[in-house]
Structures are given as C-alpha cells and as structure tokens.
C-alpha atoms as a PDB file:
ATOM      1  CA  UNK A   1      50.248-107.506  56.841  1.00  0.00           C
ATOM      2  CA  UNK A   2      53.029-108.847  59.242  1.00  0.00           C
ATOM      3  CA  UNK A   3      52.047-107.656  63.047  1.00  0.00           C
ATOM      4  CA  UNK A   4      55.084-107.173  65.478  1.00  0.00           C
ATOM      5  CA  UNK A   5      55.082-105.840  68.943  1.00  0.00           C
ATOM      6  CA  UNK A   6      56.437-101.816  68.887  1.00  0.00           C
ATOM      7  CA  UNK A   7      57.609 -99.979  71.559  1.00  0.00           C
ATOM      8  CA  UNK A   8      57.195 -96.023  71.227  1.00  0.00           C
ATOM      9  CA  UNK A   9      58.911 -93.932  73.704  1.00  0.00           C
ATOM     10  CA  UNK A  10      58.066 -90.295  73.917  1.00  0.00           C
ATOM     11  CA  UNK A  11      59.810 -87.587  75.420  1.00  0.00           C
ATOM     12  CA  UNK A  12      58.077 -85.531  78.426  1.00  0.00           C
ATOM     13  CA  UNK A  13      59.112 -82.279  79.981  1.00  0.00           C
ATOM     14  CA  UNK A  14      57.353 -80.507  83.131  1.00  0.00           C
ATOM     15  CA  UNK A  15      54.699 -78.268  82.581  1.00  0.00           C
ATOM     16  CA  UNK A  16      55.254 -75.944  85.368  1.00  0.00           C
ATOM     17  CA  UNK A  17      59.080 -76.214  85.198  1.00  0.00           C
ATOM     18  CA  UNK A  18      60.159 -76.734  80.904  1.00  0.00           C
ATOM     19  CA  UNK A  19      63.752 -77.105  81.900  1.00  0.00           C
ATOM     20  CA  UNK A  20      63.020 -80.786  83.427  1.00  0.00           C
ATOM     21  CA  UNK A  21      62.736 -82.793  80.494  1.00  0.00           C
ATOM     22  CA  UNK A  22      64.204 -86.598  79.235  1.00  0.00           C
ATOM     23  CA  UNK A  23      62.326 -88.582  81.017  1.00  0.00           C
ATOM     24  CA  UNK A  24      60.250 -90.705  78.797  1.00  0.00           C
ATOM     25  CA  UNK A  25      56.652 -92.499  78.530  1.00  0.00           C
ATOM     26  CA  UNK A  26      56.780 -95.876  76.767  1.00  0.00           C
ATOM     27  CA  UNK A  27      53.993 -97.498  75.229  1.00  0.00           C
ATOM     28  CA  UNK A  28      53.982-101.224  73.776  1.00  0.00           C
ATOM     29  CA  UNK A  29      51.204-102.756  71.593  1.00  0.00           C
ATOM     30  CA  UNK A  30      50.887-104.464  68.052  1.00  0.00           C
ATOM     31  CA  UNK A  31      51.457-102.748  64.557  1.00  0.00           C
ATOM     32  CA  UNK A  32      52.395-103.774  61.207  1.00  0.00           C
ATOM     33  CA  UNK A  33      54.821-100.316  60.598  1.00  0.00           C
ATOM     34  CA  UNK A  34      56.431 -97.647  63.435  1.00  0.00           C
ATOM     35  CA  UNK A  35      54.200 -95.051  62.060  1.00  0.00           C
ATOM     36  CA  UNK A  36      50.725 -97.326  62.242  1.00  0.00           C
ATOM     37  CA  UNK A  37      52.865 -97.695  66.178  1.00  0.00           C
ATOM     38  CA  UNK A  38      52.926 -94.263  66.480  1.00  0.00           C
ATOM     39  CA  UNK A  39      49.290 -93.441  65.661  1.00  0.00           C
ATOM     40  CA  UNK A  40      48.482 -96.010  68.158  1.00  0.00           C
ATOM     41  CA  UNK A  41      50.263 -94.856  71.028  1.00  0.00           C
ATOM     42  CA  UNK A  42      48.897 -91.357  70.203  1.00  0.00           C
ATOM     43  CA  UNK A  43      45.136 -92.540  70.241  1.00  0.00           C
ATOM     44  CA  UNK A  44      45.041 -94.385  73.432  1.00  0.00           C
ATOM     45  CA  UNK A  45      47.088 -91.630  75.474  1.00  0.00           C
ATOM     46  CA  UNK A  46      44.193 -89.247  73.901  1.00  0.00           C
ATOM     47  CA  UNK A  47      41.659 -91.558  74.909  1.00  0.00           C
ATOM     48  CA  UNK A  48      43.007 -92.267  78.156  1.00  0.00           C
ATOM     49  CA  UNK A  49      43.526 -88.097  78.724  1.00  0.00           C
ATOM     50  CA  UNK A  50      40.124 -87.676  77.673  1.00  0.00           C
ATOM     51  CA  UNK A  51      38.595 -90.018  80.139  1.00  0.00           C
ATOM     52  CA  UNK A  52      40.718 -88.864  82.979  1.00  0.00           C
ATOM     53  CA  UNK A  53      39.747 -85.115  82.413  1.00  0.00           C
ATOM     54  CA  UNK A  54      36.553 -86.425  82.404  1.00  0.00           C
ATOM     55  CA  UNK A  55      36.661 -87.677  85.799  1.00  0.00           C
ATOM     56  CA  UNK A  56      36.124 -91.502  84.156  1.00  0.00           C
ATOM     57  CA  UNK A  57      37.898 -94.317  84.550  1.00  0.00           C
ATOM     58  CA  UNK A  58      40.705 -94.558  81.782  1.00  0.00           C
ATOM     59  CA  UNK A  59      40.469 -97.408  79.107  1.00  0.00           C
ATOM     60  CA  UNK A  60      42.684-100.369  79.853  1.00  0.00           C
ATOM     61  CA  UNK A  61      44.330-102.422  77.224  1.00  0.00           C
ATOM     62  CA  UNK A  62      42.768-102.294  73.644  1.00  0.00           C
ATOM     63  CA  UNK A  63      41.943-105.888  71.732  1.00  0.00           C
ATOM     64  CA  UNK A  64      45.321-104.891  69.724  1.00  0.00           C
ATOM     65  CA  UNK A  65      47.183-104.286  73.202  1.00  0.00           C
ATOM     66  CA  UNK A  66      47.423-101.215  73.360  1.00  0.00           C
ATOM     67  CA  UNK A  67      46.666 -98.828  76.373  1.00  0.00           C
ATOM     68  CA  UNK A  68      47.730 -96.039  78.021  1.00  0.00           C
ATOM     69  CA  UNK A  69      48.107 -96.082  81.777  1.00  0.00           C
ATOM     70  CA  UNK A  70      50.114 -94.100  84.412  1.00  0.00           C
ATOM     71  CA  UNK A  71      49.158 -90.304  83.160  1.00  0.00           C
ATOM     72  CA  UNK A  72      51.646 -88.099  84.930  1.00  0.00           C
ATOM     73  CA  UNK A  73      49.343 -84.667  85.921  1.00  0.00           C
ATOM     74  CA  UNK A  74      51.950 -81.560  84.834  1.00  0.00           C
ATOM     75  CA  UNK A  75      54.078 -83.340  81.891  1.00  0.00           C
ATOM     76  CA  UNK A  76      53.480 -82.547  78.214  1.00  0.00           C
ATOM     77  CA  UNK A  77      54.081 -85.015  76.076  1.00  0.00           C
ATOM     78  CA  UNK A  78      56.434 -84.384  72.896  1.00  0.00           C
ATOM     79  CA  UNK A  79      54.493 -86.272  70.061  1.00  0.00           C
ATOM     80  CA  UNK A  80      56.613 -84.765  67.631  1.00  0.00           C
ATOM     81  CA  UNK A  81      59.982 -86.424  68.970  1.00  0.00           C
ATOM     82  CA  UNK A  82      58.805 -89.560  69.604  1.00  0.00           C
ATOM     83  CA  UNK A  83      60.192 -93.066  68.084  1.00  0.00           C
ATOM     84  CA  UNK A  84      58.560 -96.398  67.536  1.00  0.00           C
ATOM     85  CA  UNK A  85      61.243 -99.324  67.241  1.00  0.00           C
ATOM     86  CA  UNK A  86      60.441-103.249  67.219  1.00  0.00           C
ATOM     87  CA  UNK A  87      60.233-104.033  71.147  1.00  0.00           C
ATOM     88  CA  UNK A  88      62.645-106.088  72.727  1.00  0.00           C
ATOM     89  CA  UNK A  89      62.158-108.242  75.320  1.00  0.00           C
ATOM     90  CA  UNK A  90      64.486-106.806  78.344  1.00  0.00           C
ATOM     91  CA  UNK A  91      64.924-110.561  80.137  1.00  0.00           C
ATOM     92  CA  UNK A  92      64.868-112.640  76.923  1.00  0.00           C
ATOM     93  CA  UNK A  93      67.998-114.986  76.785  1.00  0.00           C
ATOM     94  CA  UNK A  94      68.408-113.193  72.311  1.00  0.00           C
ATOM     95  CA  UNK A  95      68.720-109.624  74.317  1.00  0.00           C
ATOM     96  CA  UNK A  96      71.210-110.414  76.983  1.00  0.00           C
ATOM     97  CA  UNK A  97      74.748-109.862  75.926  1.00  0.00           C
ATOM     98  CA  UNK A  98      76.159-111.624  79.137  1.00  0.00           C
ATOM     99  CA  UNK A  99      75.271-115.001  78.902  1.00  0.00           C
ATOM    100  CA  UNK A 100      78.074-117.539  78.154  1.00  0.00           C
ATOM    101  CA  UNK A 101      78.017-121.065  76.914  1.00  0.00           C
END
C-alpha cells in the first residue's frame, strides 16, 4: 500500500438559491487510491455534519489527516461530481512554472 496526500474538491450549490453553484469545498488527507480519497472526504464531512447538527463540537483532524472544517449552513454538497487528484503543493518550487535558473 503506497499512501499519498489527495485532494478532493466537491462541487456546492445554494440551498435556498440552486442557480448559485461552482464554488467548491476541498478536502486534503492521506489515501492509497482517489476512491479510498473519496470515501474519506465523505466520512469526515458526515461526521463533522453530524456533530454540528448535534450542537457538538465538530471532529478536528483524523490520525490519517483528514477532517472536515468550515461547514457552510445552506450549501449542498454534490458527492456525486466530486474528484480526488494527487495534491499539489501550491508554493512548492516542482509546481511553480515561473521560476528561472
């Protein structure tokens, strides 16, 4: 099993208003495959949902660093669209494109 860090990004529209949609809710966290990603992401935003229905405190980062934080009240989240890619690092010097020798 080979861990790597995953980003999943899923899509969000408005509850109250359907037509506002694209914005997006990222998670990061470890995973050996997108989909074991995916499942991930899912199970902490439920956990984290539950607890803040619940009127408790919501879970911070998992042991496998994972977590779910930020809940924004009146957006549904699109499970079905969402993607899980290998995370890159947005201010490591193998992302930046702009960098001369």
């Amino acid at each position: 099993m080979h861990l790597r860090i995953y980003e999943v990004d899923v899509p969000i529209h408005d509850t109250t208003d359907p037509d506002r949609r694209g914005r997006l809710h990222v998670f990061t966290g470890v995973a050996d495959s997108p989909a074991a990603a995916l499942r991930r992401a899912h199970e902490v935003y439920d956990a984290a949902l539950a607890a803040h229905t619940a009127g408790l405190e919501i879970p911070g980062k998992q042991p496998d660093s994972w977590g779910a934080r930020g809940l924004r009240p009146g957006c549904q989240m699109e499970w079905p669209a969402a993607k899980a890619d290998l995370w890159l690092n947005p201010v490591s010097w193998t992302t930046r494109s702009d960098f001369a020798l």
